[in-house]
PDB file of N, CA and C in Angstrom:
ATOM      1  N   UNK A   1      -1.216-106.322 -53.965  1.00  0.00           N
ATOM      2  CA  UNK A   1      -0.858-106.781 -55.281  1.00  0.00           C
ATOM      3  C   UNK A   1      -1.371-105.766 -56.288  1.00  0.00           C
ATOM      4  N   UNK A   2      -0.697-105.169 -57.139  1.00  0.00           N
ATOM      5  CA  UNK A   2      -0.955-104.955 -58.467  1.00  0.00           C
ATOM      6  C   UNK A   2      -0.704-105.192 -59.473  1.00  0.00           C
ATOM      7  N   UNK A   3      -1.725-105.391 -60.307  1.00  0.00           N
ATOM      8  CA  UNK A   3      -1.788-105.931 -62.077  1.00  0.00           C
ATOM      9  C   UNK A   3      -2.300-105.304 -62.334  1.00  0.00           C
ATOM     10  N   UNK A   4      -1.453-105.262 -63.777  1.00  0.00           N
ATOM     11  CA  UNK A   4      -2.114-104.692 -64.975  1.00  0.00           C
ATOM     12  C   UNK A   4      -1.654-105.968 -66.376  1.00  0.00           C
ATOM     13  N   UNK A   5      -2.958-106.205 -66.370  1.00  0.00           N
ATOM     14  CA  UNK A   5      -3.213-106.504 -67.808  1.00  0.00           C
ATOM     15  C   UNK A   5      -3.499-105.951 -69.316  1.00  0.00           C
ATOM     16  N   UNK A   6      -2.361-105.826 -69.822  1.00  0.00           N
ATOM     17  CA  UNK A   6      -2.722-105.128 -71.322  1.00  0.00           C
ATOM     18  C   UNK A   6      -3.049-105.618 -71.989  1.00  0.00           C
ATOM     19  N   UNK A   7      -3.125-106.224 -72.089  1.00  0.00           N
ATOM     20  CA  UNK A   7      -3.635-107.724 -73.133  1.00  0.00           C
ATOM     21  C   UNK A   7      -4.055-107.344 -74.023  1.00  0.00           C
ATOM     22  N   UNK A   8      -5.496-107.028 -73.412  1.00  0.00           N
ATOM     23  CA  UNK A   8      -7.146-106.645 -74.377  1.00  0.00           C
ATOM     24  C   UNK A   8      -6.526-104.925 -74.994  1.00  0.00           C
ATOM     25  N   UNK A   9      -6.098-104.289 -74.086  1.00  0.00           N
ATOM     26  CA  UNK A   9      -5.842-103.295 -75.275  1.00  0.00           C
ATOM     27  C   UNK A   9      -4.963-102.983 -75.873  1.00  0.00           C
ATOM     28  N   UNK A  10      -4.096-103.416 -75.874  1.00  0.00           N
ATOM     29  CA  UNK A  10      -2.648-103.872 -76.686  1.00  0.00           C
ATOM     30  C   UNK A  10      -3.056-104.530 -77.680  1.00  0.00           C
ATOM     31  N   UNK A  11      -4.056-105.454 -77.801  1.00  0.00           N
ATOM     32  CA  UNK A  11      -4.062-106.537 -78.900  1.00  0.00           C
ATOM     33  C   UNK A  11      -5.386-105.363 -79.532  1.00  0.00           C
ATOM     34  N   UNK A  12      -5.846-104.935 -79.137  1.00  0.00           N
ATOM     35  CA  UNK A  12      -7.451-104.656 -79.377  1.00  0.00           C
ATOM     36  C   UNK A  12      -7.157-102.949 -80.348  1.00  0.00           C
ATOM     37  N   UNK A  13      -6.003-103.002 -80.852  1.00  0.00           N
ATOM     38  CA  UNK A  13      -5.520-101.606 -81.473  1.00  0.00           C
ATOM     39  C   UNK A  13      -5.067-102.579 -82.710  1.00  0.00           C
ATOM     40  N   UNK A  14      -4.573-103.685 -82.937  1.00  0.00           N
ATOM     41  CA  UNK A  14      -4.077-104.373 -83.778  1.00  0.00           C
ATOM     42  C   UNK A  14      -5.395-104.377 -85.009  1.00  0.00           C
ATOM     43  N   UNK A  15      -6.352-104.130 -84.536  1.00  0.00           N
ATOM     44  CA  UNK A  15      -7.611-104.442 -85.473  1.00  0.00           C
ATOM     45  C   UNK A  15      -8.109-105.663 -85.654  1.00  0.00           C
ATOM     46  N   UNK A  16      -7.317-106.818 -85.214  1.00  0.00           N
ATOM     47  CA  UNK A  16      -7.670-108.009 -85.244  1.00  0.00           C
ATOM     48  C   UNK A  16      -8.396-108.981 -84.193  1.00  0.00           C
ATOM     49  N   UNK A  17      -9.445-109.214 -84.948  1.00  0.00           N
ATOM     50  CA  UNK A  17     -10.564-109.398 -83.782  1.00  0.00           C
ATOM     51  C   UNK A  17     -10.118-110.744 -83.312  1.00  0.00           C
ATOM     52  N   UNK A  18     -10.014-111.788 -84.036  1.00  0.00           N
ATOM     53  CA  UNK A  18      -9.811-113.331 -83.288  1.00  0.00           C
ATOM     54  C   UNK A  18      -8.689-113.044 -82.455  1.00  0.00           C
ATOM     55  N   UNK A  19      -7.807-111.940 -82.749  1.00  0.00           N
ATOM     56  CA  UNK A  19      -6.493-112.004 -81.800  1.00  0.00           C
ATOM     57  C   UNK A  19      -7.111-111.238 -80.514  1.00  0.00           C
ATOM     58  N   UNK A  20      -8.256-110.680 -80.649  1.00  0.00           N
ATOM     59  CA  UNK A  20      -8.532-109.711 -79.234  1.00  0.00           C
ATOM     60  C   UNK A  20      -9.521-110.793 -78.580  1.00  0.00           C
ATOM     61  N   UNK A  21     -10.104-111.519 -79.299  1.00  0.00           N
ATOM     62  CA  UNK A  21     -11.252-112.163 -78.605  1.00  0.00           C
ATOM     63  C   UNK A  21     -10.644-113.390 -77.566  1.00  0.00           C
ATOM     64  N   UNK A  22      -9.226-113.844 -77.931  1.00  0.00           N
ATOM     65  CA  UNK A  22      -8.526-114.701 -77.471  1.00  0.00           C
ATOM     66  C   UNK A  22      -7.704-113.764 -75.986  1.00  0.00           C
ATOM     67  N   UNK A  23      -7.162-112.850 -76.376  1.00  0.00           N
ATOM     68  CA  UNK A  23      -6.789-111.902 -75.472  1.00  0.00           C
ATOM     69  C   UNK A  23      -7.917-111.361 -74.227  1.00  0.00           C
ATOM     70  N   UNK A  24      -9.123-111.298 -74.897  1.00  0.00           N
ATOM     71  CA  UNK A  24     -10.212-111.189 -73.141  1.00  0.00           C
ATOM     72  C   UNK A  24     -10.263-112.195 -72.934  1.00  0.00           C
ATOM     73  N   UNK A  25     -10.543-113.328 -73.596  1.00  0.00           N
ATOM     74  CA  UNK A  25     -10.922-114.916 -72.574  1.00  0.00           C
ATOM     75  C   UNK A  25      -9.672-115.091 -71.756  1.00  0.00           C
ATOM     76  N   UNK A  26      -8.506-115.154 -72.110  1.00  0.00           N
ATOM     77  CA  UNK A  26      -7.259-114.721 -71.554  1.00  0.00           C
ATOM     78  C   UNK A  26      -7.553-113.835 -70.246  1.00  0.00           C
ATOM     79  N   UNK A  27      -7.387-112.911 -70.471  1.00  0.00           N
ATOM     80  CA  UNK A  27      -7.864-112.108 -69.130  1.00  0.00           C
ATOM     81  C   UNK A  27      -8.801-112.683 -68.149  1.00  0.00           C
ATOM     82  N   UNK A  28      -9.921-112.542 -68.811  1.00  0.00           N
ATOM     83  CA  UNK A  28     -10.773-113.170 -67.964  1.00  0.00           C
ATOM     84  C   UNK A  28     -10.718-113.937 -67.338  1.00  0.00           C
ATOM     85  N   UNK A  29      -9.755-115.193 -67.861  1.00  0.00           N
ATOM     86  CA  UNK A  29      -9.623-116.105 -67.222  1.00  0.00           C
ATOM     87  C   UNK A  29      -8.463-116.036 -66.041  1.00  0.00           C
ATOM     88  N   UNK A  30      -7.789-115.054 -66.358  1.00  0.00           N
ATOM     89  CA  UNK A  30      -6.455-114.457 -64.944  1.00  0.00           C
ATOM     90  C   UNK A  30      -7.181-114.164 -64.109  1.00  0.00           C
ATOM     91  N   UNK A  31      -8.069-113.014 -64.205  1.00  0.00           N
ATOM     92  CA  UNK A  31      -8.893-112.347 -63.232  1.00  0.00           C
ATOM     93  C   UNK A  31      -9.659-113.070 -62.792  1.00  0.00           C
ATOM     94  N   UNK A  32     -10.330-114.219 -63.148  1.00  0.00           N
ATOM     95  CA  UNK A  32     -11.121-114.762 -62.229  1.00  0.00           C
ATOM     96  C   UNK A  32      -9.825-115.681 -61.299  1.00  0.00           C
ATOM     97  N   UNK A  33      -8.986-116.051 -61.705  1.00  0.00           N
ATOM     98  CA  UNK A  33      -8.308-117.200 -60.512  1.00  0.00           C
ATOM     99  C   UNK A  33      -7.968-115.955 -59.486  1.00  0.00           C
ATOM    100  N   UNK A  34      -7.298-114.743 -59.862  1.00  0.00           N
ATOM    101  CA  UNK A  34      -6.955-114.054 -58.892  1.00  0.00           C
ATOM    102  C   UNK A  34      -8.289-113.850 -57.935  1.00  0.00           C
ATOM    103  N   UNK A  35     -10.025-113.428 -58.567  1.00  0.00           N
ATOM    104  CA  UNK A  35     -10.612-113.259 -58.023  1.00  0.00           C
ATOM    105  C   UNK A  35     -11.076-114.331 -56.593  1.00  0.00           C
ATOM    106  N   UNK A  36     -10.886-115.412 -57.361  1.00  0.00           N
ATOM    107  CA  UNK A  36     -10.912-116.358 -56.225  1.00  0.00           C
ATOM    108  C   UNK A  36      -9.842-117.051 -55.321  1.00  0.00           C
ATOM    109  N   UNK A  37      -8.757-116.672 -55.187  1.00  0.00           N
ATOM    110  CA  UNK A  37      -8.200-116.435 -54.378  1.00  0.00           C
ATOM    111  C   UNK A  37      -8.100-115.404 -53.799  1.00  0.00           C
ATOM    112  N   UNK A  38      -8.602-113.890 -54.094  1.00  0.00           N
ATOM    113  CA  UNK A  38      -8.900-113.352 -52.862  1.00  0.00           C
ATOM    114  C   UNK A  38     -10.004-113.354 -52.206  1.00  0.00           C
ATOM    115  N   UNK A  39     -11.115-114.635 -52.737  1.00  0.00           N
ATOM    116  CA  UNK A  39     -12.405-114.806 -52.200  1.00  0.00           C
ATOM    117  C   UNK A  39     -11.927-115.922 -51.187  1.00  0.00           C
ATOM    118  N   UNK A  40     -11.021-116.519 -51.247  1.00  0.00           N
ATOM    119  CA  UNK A  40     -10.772-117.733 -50.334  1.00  0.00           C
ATOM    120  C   UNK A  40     -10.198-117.056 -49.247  1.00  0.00           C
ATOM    121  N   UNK A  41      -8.969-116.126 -49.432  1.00  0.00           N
ATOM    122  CA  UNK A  41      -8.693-115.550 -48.635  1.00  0.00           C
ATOM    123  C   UNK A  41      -9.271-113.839 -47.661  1.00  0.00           C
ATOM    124  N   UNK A  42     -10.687-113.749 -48.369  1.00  0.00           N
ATOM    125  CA  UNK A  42     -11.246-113.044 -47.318  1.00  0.00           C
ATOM    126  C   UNK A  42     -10.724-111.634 -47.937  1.00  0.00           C
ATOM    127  N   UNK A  43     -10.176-110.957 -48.514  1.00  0.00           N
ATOM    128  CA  UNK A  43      -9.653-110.112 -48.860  1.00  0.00           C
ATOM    129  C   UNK A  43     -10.865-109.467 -49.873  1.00  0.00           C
ATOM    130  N   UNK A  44     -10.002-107.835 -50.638  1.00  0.00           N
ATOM    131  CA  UNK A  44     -10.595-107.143 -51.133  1.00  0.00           C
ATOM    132  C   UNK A  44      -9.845-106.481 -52.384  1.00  0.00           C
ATOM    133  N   UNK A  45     -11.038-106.625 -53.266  1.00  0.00           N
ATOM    134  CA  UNK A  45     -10.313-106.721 -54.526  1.00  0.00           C
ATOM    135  C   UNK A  45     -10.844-104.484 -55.356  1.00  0.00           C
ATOM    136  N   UNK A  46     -10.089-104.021 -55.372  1.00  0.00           N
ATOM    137  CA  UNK A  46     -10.802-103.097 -55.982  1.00  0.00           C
ATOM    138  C   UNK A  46      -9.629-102.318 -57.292  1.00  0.00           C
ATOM    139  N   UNK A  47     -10.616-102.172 -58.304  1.00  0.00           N
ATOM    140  CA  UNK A  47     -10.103-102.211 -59.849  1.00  0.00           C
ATOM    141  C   UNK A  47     -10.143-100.499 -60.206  1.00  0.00           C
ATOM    142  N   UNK A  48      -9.188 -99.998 -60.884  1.00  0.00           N
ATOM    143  CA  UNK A  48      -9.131 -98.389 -60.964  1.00  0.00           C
ATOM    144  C   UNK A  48      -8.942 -98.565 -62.138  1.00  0.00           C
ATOM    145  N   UNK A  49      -9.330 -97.219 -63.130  1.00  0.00           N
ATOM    146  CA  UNK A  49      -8.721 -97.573 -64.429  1.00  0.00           C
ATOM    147  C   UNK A  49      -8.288 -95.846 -64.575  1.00  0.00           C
TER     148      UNK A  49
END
């Protein structure tokens, strides 16, 4: 699987902070369900930027 989330820096050029701060909890909150489903499933998660 690959994702990419732009979220945080797409929004985070706008200058607008309540719109970026909503945009990482956002994320964060993707990345952790993905994280734990590949913790259920035993798998391996590794992030490049």
């Amino acid at each position: 699987m690959c994702v990419n989330p732009p979220n945080v820096d797409m929004v985070g050029h706008t200058g607008d902070i309540d719109a970026t701060v909503v945009a990482c909890k956002a994320t964060n909150e993707a990345i952790k369900m993905i994280l734990d489903v590949i913790k259920q499933e035993r798998g391996i998660y590794v992030e490049t930027a």
